[in-house]
Protein backbone atom coordinates (compact mmCIF):
# COMPACT_ATOMS: atom_id res chain seq x y z
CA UNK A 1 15.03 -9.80 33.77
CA UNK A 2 13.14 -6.99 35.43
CA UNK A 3 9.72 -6.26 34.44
CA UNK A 4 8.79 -3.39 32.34
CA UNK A 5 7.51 -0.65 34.46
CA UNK A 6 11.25 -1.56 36.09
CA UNK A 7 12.93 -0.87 33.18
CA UNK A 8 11.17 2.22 32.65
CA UNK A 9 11.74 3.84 36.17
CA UNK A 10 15.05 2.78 35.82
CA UNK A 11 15.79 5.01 32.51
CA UNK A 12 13.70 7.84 33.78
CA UNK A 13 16.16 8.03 36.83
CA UNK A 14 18.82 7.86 34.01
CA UNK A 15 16.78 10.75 32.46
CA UNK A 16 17.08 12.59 35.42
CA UNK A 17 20.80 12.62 35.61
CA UNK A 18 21.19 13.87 31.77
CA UNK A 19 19.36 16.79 32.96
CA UNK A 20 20.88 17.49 36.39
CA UNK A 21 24.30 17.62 34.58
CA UNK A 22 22.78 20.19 32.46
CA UNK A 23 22.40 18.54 29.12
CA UNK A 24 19.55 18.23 26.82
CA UNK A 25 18.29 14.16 26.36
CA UNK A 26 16.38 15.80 23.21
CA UNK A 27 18.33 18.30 21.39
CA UNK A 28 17.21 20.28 18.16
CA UNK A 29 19.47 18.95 15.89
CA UNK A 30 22.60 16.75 15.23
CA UNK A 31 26.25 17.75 13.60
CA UNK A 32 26.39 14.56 11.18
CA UNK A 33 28.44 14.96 8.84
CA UNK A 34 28.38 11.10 7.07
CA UNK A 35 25.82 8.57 6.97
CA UNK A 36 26.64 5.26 8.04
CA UNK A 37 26.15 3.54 4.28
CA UNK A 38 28.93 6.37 3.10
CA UNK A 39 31.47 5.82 5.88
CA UNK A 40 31.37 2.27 5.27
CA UNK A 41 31.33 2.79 1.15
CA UNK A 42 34.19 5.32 1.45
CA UNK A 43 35.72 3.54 4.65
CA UNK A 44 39.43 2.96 2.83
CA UNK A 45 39.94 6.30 2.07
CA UNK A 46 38.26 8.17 5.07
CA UNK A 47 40.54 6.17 7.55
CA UNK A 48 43.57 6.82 5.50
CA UNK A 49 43.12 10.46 5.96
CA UNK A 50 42.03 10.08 9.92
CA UNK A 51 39.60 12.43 9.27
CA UNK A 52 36.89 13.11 12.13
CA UNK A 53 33.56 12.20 10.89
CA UNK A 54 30.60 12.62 12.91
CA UNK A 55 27.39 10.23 12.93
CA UNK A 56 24.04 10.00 14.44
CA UNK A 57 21.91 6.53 14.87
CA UNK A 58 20.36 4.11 17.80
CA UNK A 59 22.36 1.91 19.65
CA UNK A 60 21.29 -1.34 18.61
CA UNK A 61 24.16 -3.40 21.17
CA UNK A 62 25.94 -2.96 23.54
CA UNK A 63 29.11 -4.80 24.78
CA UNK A 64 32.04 -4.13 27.44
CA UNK A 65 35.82 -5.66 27.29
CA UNK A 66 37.80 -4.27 30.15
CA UNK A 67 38.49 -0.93 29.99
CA UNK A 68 36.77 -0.59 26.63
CA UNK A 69 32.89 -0.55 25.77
CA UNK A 70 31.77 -2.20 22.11
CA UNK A 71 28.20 -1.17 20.30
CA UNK A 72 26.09 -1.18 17.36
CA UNK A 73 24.76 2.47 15.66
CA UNK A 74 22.21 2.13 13.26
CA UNK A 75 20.91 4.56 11.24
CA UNK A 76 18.33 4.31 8.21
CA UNK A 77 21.00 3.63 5.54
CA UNK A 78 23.44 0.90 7.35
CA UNK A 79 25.07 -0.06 10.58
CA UNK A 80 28.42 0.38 12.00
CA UNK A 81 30.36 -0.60 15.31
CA UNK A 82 31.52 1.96 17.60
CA UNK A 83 34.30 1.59 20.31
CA UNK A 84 35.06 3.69 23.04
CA UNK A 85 38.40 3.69 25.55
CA UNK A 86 38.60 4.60 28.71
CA UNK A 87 42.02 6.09 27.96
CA UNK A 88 41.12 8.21 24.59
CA UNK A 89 37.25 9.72 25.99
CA UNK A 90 38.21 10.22 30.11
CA UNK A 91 36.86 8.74 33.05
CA UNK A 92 34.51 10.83 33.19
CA UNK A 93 32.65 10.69 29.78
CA UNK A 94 33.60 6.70 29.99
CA UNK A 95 31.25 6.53 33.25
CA UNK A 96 28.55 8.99 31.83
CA UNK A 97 28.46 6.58 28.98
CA UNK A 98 28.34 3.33 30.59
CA UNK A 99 26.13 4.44 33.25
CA UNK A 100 23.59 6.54 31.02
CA UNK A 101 23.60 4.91 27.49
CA UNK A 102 20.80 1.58 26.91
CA UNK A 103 20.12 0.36 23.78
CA UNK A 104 17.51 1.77 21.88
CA UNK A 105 19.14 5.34 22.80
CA UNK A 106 19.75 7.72 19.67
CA UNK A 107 23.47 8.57 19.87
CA UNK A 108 25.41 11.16 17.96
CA UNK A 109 29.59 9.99 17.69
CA UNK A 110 32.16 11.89 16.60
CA UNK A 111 35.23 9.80 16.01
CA UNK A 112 38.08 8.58 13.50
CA UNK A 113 38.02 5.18 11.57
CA UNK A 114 39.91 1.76 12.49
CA UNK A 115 39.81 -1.78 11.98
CA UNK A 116 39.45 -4.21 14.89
CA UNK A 117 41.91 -7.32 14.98
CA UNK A 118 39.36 -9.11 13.22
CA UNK A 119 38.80 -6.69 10.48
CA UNK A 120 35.28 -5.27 11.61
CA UNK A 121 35.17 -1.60 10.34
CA UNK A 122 34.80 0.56 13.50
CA UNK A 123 34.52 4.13 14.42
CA UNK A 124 36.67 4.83 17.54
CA UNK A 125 34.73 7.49 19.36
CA UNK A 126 36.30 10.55 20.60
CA UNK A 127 33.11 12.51 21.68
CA UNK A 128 29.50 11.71 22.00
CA UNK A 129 26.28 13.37 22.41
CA UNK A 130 22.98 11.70 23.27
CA UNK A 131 20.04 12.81 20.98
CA UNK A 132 16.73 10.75 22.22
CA UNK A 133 16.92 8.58 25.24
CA UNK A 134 14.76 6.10 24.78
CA UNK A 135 12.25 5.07 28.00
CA UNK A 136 11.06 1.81 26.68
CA UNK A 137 13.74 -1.05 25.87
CA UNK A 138 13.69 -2.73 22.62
CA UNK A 139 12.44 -6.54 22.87
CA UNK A 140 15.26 -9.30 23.00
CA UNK A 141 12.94 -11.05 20.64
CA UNK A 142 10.68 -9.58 18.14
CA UNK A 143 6.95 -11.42 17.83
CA UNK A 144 7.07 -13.69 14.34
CA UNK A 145 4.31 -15.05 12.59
CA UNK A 146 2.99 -16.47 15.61
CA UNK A 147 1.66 -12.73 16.68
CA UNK A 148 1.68 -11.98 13.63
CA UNK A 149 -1.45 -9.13 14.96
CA UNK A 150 1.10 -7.58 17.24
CA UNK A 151 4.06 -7.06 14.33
CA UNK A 152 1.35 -4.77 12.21
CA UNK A 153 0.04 -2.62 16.01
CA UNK A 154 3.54 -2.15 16.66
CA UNK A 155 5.00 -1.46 12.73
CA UNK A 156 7.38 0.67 14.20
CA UNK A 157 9.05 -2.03 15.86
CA UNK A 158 8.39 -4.61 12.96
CA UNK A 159 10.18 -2.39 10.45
CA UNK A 160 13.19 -2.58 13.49
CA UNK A 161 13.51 -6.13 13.75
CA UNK A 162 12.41 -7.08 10.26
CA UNK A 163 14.87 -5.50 7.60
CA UNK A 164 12.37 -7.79 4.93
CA UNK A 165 9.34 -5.69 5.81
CA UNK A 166 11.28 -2.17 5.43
CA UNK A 167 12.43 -3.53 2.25
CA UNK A 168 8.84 -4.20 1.15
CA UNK A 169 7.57 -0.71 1.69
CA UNK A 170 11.06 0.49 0.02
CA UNK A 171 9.98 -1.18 -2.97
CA UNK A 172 6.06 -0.12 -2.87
CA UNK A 173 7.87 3.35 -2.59
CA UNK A 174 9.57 2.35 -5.79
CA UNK A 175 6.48 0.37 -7.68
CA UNK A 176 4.09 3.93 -7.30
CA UNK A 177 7.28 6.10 -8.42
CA UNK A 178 7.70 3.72 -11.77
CA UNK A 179 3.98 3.69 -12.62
CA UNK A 180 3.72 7.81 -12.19
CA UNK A 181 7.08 7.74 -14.60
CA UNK A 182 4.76 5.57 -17.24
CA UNK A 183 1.98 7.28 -16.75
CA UNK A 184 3.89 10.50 -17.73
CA UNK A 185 5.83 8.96 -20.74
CA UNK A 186 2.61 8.48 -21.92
CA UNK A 187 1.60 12.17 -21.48
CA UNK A 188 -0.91 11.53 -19.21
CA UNK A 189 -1.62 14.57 -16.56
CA UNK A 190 -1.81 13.71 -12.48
CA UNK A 191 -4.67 15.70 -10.64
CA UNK A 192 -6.69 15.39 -7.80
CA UNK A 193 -10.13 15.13 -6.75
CA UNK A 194 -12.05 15.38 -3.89
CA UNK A 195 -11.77 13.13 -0.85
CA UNK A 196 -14.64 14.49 0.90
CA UNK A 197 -17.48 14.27 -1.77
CA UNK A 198 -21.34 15.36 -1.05
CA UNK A 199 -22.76 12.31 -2.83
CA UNK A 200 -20.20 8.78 -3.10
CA UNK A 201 -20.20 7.23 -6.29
CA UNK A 202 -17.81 5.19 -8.85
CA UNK A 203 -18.08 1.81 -7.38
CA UNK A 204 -20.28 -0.29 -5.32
CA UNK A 205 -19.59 -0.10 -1.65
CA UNK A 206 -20.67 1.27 2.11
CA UNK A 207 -19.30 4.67 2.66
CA UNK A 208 -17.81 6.06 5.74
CA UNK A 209 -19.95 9.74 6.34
CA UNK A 210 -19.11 12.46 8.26
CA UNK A 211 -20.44 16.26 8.84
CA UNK A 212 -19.08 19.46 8.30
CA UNK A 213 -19.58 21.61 10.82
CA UNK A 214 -18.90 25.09 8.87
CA UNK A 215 -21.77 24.56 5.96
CA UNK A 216 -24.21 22.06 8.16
CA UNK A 217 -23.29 19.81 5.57
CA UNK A 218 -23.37 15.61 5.38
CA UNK A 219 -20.42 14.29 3.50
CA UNK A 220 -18.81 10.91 2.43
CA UNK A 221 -15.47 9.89 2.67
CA UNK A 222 -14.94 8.97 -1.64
CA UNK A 223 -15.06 5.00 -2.11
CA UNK A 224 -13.55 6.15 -5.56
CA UNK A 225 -12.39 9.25 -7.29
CA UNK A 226 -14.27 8.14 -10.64
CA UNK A 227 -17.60 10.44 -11.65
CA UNK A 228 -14.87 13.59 -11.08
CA UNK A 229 -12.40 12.33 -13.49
CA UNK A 230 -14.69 11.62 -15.67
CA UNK A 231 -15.76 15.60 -15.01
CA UNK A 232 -12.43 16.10 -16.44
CA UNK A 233 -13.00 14.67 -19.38
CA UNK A 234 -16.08 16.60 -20.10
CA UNK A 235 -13.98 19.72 -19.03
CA UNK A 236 -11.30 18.90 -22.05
CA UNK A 237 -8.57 16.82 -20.40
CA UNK A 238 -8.03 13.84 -22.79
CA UNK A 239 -5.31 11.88 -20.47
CA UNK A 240 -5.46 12.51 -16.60
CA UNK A 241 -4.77 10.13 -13.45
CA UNK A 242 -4.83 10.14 -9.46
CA UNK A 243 -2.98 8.06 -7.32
CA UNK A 244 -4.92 8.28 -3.73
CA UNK A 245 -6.81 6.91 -0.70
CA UNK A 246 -10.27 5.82 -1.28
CA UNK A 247 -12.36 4.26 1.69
CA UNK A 248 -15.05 1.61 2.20
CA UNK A 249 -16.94 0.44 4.67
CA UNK A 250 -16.20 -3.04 4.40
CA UNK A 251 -14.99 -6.21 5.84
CA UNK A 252 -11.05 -6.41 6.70
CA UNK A 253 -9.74 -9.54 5.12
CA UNK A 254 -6.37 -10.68 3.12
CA UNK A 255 -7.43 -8.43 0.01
CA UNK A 256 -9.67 -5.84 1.65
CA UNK A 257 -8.83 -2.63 4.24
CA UNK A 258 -11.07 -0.56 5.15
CA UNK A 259 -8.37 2.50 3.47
CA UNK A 260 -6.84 1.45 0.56
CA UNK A 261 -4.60 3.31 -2.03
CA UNK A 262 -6.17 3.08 -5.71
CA UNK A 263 -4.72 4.55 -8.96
CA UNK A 264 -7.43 5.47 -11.66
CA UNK A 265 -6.76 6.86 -15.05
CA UNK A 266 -9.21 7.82 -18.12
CA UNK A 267 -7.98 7.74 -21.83
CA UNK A 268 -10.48 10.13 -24.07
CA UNK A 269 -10.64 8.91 -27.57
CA UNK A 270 -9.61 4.96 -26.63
CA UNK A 271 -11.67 1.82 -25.48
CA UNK A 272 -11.23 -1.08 -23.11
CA UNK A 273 -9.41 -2.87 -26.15
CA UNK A 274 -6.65 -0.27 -25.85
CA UNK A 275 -6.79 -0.31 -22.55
CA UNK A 276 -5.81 -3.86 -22.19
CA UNK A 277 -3.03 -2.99 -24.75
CA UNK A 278 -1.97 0.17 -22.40
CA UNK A 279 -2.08 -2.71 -19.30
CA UNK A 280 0.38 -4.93 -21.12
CA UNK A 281 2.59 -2.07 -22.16
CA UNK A 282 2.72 -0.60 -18.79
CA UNK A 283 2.94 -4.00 -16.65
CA UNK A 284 5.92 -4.95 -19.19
CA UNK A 285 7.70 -1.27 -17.90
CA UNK A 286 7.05 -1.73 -14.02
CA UNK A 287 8.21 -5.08 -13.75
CA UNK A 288 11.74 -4.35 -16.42
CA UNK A 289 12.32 -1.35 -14.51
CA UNK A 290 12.06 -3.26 -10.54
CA UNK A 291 12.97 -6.21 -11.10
CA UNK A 292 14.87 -5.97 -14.57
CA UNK A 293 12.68 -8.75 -15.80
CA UNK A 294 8.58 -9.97 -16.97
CA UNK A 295 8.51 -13.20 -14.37
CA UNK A 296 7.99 -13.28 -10.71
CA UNK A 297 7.73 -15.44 -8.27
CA UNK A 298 4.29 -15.56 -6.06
CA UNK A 299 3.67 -18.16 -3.35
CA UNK A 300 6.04 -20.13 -4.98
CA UNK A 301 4.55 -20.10 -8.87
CA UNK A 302 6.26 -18.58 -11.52
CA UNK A 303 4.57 -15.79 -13.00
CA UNK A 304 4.77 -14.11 -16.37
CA UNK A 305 3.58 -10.93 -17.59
CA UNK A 306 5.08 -11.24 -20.58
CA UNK A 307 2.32 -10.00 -23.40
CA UNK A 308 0.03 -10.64 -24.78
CA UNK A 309 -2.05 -11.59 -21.78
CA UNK A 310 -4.47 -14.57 -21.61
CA UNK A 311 -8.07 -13.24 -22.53
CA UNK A 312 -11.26 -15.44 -21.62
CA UNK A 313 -14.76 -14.33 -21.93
CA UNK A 314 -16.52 -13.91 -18.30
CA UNK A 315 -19.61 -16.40 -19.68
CA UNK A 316 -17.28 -19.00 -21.00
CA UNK A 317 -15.37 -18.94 -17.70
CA UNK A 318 -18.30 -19.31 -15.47
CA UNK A 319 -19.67 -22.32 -17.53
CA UNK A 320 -16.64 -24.12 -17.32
CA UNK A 321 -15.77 -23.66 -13.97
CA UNK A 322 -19.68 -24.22 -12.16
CA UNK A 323 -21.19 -25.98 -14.84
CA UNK A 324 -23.74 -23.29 -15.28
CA UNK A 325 -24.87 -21.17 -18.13
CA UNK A 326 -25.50 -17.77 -17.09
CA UNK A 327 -27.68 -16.70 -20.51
CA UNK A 328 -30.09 -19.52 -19.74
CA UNK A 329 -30.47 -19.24 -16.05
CA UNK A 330 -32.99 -17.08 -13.95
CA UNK A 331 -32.02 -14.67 -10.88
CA UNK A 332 -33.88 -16.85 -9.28
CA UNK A 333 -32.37 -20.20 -10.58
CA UNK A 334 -28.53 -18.48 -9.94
CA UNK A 335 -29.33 -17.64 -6.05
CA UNK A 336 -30.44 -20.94 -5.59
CA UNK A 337 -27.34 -22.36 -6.85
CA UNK A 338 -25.50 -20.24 -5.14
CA UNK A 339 -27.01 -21.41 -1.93
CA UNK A 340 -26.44 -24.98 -2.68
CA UNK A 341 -22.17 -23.77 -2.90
CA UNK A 342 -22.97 -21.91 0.27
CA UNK A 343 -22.44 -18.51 -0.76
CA UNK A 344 -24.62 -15.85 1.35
CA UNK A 345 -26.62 -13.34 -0.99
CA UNK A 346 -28.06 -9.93 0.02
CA UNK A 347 -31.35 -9.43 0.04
CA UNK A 348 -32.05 -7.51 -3.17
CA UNK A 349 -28.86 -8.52 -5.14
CA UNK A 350 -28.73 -8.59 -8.23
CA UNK A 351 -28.20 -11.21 -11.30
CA UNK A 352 -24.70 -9.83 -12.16
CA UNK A 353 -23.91 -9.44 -8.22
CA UNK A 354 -24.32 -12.82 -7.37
CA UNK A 355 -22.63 -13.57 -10.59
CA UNK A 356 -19.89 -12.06 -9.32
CA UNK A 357 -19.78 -13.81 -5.72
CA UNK A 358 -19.70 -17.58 -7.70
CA UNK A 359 -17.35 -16.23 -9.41
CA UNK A 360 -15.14 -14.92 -6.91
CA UNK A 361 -15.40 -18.16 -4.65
CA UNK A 362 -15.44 -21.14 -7.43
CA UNK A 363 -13.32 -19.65 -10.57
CA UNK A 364 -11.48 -17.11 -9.64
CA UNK A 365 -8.08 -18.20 -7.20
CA UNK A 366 -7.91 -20.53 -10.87
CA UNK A 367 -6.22 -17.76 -12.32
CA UNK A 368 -2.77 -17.75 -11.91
CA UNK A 369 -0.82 -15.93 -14.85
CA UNK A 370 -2.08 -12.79 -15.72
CA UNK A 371 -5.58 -13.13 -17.26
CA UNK A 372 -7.80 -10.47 -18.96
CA UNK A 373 -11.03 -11.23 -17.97
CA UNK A 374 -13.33 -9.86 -20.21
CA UNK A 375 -17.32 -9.11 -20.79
CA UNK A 376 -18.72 -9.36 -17.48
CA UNK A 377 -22.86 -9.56 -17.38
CA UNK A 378 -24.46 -6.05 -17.76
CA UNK A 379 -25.56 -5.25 -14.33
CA UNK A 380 -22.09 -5.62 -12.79
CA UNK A 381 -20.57 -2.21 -13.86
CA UNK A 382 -23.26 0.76 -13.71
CA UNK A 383 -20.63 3.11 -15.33
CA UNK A 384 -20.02 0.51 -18.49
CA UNK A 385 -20.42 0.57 -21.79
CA UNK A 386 -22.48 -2.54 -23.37
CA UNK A 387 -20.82 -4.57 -25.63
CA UNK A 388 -21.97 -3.69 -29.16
CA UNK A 389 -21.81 -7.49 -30.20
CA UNK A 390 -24.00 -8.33 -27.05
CA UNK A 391 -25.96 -6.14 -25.61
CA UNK A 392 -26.37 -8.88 -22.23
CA UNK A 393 -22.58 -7.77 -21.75
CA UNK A 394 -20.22 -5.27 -20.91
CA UNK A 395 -17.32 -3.68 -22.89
CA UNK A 396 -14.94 -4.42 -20.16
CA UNK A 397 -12.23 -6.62 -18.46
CA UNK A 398 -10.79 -7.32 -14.95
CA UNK A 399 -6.75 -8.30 -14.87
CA UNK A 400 -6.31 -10.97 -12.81
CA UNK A 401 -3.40 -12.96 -11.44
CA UNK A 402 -2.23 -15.08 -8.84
CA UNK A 403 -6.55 -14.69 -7.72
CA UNK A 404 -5.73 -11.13 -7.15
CA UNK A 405 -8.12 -8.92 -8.93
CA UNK A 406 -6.14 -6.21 -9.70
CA UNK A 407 -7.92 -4.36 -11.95
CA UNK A 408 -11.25 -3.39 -13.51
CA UNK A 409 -11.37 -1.38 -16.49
CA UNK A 410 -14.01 -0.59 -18.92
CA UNK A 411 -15.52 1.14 -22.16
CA UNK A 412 -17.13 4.38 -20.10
CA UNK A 413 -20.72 5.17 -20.47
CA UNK A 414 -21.51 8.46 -21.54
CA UNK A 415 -25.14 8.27 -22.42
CA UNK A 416 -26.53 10.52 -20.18
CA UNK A 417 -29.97 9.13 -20.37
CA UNK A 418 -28.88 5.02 -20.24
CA UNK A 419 -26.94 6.40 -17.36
CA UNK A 420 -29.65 8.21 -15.80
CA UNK A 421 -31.57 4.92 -16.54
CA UNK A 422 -28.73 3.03 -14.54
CA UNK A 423 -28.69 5.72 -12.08
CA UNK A 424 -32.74 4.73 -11.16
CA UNK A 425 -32.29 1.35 -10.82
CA UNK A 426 -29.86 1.53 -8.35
CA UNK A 427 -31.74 4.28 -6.95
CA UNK A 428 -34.09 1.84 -6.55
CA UNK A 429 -32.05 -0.93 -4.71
CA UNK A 430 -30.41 1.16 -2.28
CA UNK A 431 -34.19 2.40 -1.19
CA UNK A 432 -35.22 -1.69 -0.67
CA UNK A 433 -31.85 -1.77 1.82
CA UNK A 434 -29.17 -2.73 -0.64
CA UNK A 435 -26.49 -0.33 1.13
CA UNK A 436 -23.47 -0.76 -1.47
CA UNK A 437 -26.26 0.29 -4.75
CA UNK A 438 -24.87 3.38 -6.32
CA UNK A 439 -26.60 6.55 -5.63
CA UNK A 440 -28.17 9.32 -8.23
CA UNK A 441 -25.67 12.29 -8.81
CA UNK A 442 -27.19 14.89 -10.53
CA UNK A 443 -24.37 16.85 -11.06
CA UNK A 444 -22.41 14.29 -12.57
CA UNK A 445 -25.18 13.71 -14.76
CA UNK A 446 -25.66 17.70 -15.85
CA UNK A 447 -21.59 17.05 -16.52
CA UNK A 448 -22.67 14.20 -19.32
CA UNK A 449 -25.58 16.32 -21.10
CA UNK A 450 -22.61 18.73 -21.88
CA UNK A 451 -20.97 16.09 -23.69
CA UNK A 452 -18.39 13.93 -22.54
CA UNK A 453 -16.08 11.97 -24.98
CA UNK A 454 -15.64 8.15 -26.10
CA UNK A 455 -13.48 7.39 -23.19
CA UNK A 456 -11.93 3.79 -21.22
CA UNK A 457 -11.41 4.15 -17.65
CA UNK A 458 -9.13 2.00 -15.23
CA UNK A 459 -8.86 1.41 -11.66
CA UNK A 460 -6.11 -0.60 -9.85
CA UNK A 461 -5.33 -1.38 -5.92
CA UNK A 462 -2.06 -0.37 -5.34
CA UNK A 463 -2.03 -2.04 -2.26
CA UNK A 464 -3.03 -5.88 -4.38
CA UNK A 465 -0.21 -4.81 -6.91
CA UNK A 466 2.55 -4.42 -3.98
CA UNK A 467 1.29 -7.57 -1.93
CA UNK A 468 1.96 -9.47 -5.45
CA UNK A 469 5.10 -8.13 -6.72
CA UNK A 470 6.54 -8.25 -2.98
CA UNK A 471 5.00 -12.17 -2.67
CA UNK A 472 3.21 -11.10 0.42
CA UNK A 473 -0.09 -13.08 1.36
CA UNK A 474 -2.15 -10.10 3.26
CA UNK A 475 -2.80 -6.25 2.14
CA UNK A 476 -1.35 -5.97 5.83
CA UNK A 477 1.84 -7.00 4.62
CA UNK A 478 2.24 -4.06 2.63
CA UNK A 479 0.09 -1.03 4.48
CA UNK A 480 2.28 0.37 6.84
CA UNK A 481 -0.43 0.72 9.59
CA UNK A 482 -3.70 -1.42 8.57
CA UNK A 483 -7.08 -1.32 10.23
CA UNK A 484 -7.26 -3.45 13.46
CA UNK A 485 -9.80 -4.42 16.15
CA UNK A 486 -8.47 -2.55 19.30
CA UNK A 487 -7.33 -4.32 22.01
């Protein structure tokens, strides 16, 4: 086979041609008048009538019998074989075709319908008109798992060669539609937020910045859309949500990109008790409405979200799990532990934080049906309620299943002065180098003074959700064009 710089001289010379006999490889527009998934739903009746239909795809094969030429269209709704004679298109237009025409070449055919001897539908081509010559030939053989890197640098081609991957992002397509429809059934209102925001805040995490040129201004890419929603609230919206891109500068890994899609929405008047309820109620509709019923398959478990949902207190999960009690021991006494598992602690961190990292490497892939984790030490969510029963705790809960966390949810402070409080000592963190402390916003505190309402707040990785209900291992599975290392 010749190499590729062969290939490509080779189809510019083709190129060449189109144009010397004064046509246009590239035209504006095409005369389709059928898709391919109609023709062939509607094939009966459209070839009774003889009817001229015309359609537009790439040539996916290509195959010659005598005086006759066989291929493949595709476009994005089906596939169809096309036939051209010698004796019904010319000589001429025969030659241009078989001398001009490669696979991977965007075709438009006008034509009538016919069954082959074998009974393959076919559309027996009368006229043709090429719409993108392609320059590059499509590989014999796409890259499997084995390059698995080179399928997600190239997605184009992956979503080519791999009908299950276009089907995945088909169904996130479908999974965001269905939780907007909930989300409205339930009355709640979809707005946006900034992206670029003068101050980060809402989570814990490194932030991309940037500069804007116009007001001499540093700015940060959001790592969540939170302290503005909760603006909302003050501002007299009781139900509002945003789906959107949020951004962290953080490691890549199975469950982390550095760009992520998150949905967040805050519920005035309700707390992380009815949230949990709301989670149930809305998991119940999503998976009913995709997949028509509550169990799924994941890595080859069965999983159920049928409610009501496990729920297991943080504290009494952590004991069981590590065999240590997290009321009794020290900062000090937990990071040495947490040595001894081999878990690597920032300098600076925090009891709850490195909580949270035994946690994440000894308890939580344990979870495998959908668990609401609930009252996580205070210290782990600045923007938490405490729990009133236990003031060493927070009035939240994580979802998790199948290890994912999917979601973290919470009672939402508005105290201005315990947040103000929380504010400082975080303040104070980020100033002895821990970079993912959240910062002091001012505004956002000026917002609570005014008076913001009993509220629960929830946040949820869209990209986590779709990587569990399409039983993908990696976020890379399921973002169309993930972060990687250049080559």
């Amino acid at each position: 086979m010749a190499n590729l710089p062969e290939i490509r001289k080779n189809r510019e010379e083709k190129l060449k041609k189109i144009i010397h006999a004064g046509l246009n490889p590239y035209p504006q527009k095409t005369r389709r008048t059928h898709q391919i998934k109609e023709v062939l739903e509607d094939f009966s009746k459209l070839a009774k009538k003889a009817q001229e239909i015309v359609m537009a795809g790439r040539v996916r094969t290509l195959r010659e019998h005598g005086g006759a030429t066989f291929f493949d269209i595709e476009d994005g709704t089906g596939k169809i074989q096309g036939l051209l004679r010698k004796n019904k298109i010319g000589e001429r237009g025969y030659q241009f075709f078989r001398e001009l025409v490669d696979i991977g070449d965007f075709l438009e055919v006008r034509g009538t319908l016919m069954k082959t001897k074998t009974g393959e539908k076919t559309v027996e081509v009368s006229d043709f008109e090429i719409l993108a010559k392609s320059l590059l030939p499509l590989p014999e053989k796409w890259h499997g798992l084995q390059d698995i890197e080179e399928r997600y640098r190239k997605r184009y081609l992956d979503l080519l060669f791999n009908k299950e991957i276009k089907q995945k992002f088909e169904l996130r397509a479908k999974i965001i539609k269905t939780l907007r429809e909930f989300l409205e059934s339930e009355e709640f209102l979809e707005v946006e937020t900034p992206i670029l925001q003068p101050i980060y805040g809402g989570a814990k995490a490194r932030p991309f910045k940037t500069h804007l040129n116009a007001l001499d201004l540093d700015l940060y890419l959001r790592i969540s859309p939170e302290l503005y929603l909760k603006r909302l609230l003050v501002g007299g919206f009781e139900k509002i949500y945003e789906i959107g891109k949020c951004f962290r500068n953080e490691g890549v890994d199975k469950s982390h990109n550095p760009d992520f899609t998150m949905l967040e929405f805050y519920w005035a008047f309700a707390d992380y008790r009815d949230m949990m309820k709301l989670t149930e109620k809305m998991f119940s509709f999503l998976l009913k409405k995709i997949f028509g019923k509550l169990e799924i398959v994941y890595e080859g478990k069965k999983i159920n979200f049928k409610p009501p949902w496990k729920r297991i207190e943080f504290f009494e999960l952590f004991q069981k799990e590590t065999g240590l009690n997290l009321e009794e021991l020290s900062k000090e006494g937990l990071e040495r532990e947490a040595k001894k598992m081999g878990i690597e602690i920032e300098k600076n961190a925090q009891k709850a934080e490195i909580a949270d990292k035994i946690f994440k490497k000894i308890c939580q892939n344990k979870i495998q049906q959908p668990t609401f984790l609930v009252h996580h030490p205070k210290g782990a969510f600045p923007l938490a309620k405490t729990f009133e029963k236990n003031p060493k705790k927070l009035a939240n809960f994580q979802a998790i299943v199948a290890g994912w966390e999917l979601i973290n949810a919470f009672s939402e402070l508005n105290d201005p002065i315990e947040q103000r409080k929380r504010f400082e000592e975080q303040e104070k963190l980020y100033k002895k180098g821990l970079e993912e402390a959240q910062r002091m916003d001012e505004d956002f505190l000026t917002a609570l003074e005014y008076g913001m309402p009993p509220a629960a707040g929830f946040g949820m990785g869209i990209d986590r959700l779709v990587a569990l209900l399409t039983n993908s291992h990696s976020l890379r599975e399921v973002i169309l064009f993930p972060t990687m290392r250049p080559k």
